[in-house]
Protein backbone atom coordinates (compact mmCIF):
# COMPACT_ATOMS: atom_id res chain seq x y z
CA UNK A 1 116.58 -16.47 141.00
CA UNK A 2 113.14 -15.28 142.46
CA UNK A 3 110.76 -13.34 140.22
CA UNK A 4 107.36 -12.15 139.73
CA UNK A 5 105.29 -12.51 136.77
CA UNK A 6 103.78 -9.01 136.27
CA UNK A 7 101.46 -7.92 133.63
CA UNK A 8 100.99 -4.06 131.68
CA UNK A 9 98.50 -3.13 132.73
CA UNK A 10 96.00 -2.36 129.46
CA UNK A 11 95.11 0.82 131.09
CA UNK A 12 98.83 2.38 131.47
CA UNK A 13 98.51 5.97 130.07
CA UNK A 14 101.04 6.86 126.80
CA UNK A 15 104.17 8.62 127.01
CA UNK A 16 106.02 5.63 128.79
CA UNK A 17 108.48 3.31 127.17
CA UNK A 18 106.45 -0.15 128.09
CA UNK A 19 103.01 1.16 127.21
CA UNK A 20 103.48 -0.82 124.51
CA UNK A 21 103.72 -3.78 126.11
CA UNK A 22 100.33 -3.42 127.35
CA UNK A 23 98.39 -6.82 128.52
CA UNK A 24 101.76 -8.90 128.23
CA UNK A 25 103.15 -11.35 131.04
CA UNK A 26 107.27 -10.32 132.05
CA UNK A 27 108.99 -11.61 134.48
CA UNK A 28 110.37 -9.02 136.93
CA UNK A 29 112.21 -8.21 139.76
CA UNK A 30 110.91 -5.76 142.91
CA UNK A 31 112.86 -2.31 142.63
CA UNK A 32 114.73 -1.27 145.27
CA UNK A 33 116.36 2.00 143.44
CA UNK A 34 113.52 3.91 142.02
CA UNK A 35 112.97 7.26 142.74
CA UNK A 36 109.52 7.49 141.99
CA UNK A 37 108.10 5.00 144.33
CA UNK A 38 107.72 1.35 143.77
CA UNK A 39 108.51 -0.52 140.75
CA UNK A 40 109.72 -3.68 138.89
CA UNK A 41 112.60 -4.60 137.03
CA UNK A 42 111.90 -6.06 133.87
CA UNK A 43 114.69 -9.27 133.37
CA UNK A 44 116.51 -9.63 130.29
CA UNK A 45 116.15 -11.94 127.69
CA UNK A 46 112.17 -11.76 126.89
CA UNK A 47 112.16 -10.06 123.60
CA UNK A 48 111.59 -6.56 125.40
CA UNK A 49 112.69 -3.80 123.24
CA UNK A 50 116.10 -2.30 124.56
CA UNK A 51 116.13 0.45 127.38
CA UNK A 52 118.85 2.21 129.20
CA UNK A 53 116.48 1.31 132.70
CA UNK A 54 113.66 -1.33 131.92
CA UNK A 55 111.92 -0.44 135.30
CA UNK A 56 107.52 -0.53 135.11
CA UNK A 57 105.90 1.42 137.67
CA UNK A 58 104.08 -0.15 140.42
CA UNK A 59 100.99 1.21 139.32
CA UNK A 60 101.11 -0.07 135.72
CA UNK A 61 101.24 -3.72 136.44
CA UNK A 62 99.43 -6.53 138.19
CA UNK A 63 101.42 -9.07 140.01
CA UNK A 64 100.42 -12.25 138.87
CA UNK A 65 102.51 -14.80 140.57
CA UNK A 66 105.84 -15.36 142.46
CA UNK A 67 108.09 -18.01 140.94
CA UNK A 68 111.89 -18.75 139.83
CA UNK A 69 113.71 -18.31 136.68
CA UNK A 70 116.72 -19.20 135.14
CA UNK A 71 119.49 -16.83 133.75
CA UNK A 72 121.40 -17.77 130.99
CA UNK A 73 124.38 -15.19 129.95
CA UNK A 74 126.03 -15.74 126.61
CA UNK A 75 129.73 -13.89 125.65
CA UNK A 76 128.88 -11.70 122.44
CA UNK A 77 132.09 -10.76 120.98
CA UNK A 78 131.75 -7.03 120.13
CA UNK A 79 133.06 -5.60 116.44
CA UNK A 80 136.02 -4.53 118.15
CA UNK A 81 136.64 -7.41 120.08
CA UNK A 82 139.28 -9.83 118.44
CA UNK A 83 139.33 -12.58 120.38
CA UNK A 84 143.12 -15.20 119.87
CA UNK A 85 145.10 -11.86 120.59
CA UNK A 86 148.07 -11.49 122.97
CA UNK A 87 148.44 -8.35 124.54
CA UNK A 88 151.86 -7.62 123.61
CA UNK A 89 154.64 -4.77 124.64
């Protein structure tokens, strides 16, 4: 799929969940849903701590380049998934 690489900007202000994650490379997708104004989508999968909506405001990161990546899903059987079962009635 198409991405850009952004980076956090160094200079992002506190009080957001990725100002931690200040000077690092993600790859990320353009948001089309954000309220705010523009913003990207951080992908999954590069060792970003967890949030409900991973989106970085326009304004906090520097596009660095456009490239592709490659997304890799793996089935994670939950604690209360038991896989081998029949559904029986």
């Amino acid at each position: 799929m198409k991405a850009t690489l952004i980076e956090i900007d160094t200079a992002c202000p506190p009080g957001y969940w990725y100002s931690i994650l200040a000077g690092q490379r993600l790859w990320a997708q353009e948001g089309r849903e954000c309220a705010v104004g523009d913003c990207w989508l951080i992908l999954p999968g590069q060792g970003v701590p967890s949030h409900p909506e991973p989106v970085v405001f326009a304004e906090h990161a520097w596009q660095v380049r456009d490239g592709e990546v490659e997304l890799r899903l793996h089935v994670v059987p939950g604690s209360t998934t038991q896989l081998g079962l029949g559904v029986g009635a």
